[in-house]
Protein backbone atom coordinates (compact mmCIF):
# COMPACT_ATOMS: atom_id res chain seq x y z
CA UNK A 1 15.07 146.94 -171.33
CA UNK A 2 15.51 143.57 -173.44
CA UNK A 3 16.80 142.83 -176.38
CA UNK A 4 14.71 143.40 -179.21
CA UNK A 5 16.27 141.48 -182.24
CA UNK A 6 17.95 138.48 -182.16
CA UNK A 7 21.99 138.96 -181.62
CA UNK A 8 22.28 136.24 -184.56
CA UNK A 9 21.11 139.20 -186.80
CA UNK A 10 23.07 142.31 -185.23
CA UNK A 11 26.58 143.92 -185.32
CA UNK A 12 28.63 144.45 -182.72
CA UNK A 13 27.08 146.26 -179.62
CA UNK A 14 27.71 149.07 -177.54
CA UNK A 15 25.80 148.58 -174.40
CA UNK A 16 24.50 145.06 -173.42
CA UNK A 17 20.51 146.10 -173.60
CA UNK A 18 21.12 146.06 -177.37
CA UNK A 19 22.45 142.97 -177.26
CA UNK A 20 21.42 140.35 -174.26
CA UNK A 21 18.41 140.80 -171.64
CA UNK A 22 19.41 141.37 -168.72
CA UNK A 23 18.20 137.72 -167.52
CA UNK A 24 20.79 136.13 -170.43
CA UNK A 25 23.59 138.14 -169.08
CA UNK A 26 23.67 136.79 -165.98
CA UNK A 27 23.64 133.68 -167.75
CA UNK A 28 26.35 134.34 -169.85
CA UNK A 29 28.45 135.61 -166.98
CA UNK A 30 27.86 132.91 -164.84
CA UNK A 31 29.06 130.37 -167.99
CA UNK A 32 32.04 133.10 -168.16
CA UNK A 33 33.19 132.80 -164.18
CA UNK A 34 32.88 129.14 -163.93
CA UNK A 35 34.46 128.48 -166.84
CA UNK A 36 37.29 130.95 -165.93
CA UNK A 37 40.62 128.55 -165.92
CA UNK A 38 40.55 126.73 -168.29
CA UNK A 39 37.39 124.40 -168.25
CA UNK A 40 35.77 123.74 -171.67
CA UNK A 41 32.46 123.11 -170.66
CA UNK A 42 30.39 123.65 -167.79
CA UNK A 43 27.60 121.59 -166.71
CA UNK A 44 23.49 122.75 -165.94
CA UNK A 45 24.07 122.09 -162.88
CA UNK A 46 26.83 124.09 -161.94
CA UNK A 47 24.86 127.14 -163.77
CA UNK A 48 21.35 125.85 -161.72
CA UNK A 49 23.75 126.12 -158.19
CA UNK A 50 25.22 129.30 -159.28
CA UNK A 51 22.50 131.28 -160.06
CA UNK A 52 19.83 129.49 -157.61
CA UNK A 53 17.13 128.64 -160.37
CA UNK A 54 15.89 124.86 -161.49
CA UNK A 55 18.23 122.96 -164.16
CA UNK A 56 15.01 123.34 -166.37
CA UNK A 57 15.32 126.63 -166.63
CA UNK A 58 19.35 126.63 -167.54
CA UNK A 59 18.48 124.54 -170.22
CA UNK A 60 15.79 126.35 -171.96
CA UNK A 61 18.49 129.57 -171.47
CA UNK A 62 20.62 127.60 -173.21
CA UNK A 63 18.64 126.45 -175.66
CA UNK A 64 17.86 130.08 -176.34
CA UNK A 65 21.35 131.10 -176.02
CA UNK A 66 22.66 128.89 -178.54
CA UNK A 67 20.08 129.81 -181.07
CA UNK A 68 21.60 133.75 -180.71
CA UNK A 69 25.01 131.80 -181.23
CA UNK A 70 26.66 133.07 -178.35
CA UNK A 71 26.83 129.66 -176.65
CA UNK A 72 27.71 125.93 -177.76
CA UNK A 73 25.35 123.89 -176.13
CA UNK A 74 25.25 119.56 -176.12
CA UNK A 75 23.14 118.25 -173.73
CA UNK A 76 24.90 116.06 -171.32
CA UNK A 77 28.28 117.95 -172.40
CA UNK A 78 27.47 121.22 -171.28
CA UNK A 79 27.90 124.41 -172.32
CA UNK A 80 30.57 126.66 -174.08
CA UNK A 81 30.59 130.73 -175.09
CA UNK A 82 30.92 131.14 -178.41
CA UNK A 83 33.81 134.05 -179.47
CA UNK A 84 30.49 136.82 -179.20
CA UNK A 85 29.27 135.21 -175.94
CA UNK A 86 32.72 135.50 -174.39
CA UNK A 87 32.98 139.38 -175.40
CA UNK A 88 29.74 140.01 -173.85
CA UNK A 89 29.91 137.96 -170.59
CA UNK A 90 33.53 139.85 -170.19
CA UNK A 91 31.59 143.17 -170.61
CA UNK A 92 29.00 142.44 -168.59
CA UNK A 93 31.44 141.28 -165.93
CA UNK A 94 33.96 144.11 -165.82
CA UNK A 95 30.90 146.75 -165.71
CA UNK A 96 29.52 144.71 -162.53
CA UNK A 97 33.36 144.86 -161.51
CA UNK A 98 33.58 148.66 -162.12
CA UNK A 99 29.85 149.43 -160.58
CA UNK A 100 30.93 147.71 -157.61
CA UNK A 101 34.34 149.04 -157.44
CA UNK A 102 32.74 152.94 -157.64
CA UNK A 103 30.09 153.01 -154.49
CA UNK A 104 32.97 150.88 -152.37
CA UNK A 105 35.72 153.14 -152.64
CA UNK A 106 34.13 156.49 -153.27
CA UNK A 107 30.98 155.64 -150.95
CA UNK A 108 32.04 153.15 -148.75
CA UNK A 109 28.66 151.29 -149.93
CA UNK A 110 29.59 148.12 -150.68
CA UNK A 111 26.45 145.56 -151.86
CA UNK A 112 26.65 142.02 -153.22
CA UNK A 113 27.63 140.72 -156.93
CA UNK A 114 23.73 140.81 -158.50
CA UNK A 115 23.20 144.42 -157.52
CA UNK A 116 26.57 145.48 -158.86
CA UNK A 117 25.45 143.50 -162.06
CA UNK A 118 22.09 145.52 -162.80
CA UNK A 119 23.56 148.69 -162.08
CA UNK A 120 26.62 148.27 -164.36
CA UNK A 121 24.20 146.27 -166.94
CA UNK A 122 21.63 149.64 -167.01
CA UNK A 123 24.58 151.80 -167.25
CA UNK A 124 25.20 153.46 -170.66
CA UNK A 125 29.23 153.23 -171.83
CA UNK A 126 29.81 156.80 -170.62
CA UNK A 127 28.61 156.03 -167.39
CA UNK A 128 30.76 153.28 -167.05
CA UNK A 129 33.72 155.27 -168.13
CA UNK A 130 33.21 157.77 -165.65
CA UNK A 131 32.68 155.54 -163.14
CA UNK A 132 35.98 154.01 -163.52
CA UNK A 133 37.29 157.04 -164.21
CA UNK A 134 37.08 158.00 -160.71
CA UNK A 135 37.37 154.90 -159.34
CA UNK A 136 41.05 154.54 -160.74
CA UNK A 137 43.19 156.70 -157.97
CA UNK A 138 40.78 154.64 -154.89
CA UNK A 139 43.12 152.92 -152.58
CA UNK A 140 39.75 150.67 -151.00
CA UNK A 141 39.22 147.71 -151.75
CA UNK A 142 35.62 146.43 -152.07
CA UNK A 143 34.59 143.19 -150.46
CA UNK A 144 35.05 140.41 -152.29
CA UNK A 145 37.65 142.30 -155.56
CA UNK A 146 41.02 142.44 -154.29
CA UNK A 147 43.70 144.84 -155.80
CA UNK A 148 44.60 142.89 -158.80
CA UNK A 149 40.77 142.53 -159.34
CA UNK A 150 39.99 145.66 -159.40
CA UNK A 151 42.79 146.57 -161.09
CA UNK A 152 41.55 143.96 -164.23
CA UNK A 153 38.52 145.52 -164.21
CA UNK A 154 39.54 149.14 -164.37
CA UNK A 155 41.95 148.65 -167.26
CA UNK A 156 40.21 146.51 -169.40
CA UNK A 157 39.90 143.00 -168.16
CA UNK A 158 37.46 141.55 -166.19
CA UNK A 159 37.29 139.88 -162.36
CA UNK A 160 35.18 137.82 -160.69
C-alpha cells in the first residue's frame, strides 16, 4: 500500500504505509545507513550502488523526497534527511532489524536485508511489538546483526 497524501501535509505516523511507499523507504534507509557516522551528505551514486538502480532514478527519488521534506537535496552536494526523514528511515530500519531478528532466532530462517525490509515495512506496530517481544530472550544471532545489533534494534535503536 502507498502513501496516499503527501507527508508535507500529515502528522506524525504510526506505521510507514501512512507515511512513505514502500519504494521511498528503502530510499530513505539507504540515505540513513550510509550516512550512519557522521557523513553530512551522501552522493547519487553511493544511493545508485546501494540499491542497484540507475543514478536517474535516485535523483528523481530525491527530487520527490525533498518535495515531502523529508530530505535536503543539492544536486552535486548530495543528499541529507531532514529531522522527519531521519525518524522514518530509523523506523523503517529497526522493523527490518526486528523482522529479521524474529524468523533467525525463533525459526532459524534467516533471509537477506530487502526481504526483512518488506516484511517489517507491511507489518502493523503490534506486529512489530510482538515480534520483538519474543525475539528479546533469543540467544541467536542472525547473519549479518551481531549482539549489540540486535540488541539496538530490540530496545529502540536501530542497526544496520
Amino acid at each position: 500500500m502507498a502513501a496516499t497524501t503527501s507527508t508535507a501535509t500529515r502528522c506524525a505516523c504510526s506505521h510507514p504505509r501512512d507515511c512513505v511507499s514502500r519504494r521511498a523507504g528503502r530510499y530513505l534507509t539507504a540515505i540513513h545507513r550510509l550516512a550512519d557516522g557522521g557523513r553530512d551528505r551522501v552522493g547519487t551514486g553511493e544511493i545508485s550502488a546501494h540499491l542497484d538502480v540507475s543514478p536517474a532514478t535516485v535523483t528523481e527519488m530525491f527530487d520527490r523526497l525533498a518535495t515531502d521534506a523529508l530530505v535536503d537535496y543539492e544536486k552535486h552536494d548530495g543528499v541529507r534527511l531532514t529531522h522527519r526523514g531521519a525518524e522514518i528511515a530509523r523506523e523503517l530500519a529497526r522493523r527490518q532489524c526486528v523482522a529479521r531478528a524474529f524468523f533467525a532466532t525463533e525459526l532459524d530462517l534467516e533471509f537477506d536485508a530487502e526481504t526483512g525490509y518488506r516484511i517489517g515495512y507491511a507489518l502493523p506496530a503490534s506486529g512489530v511489538e510482538t515480534l520483538r517481544e519474543r525475539t528479546d530472550h533469543a540467544t541467536v544471532e542472525p547473519a549479518g546483526i551481531d549482539r549489540g545489533s540486535r540488541e539496538k534494534c530490540l530496545y529502540g535503536a536501530t542497526a544496520n
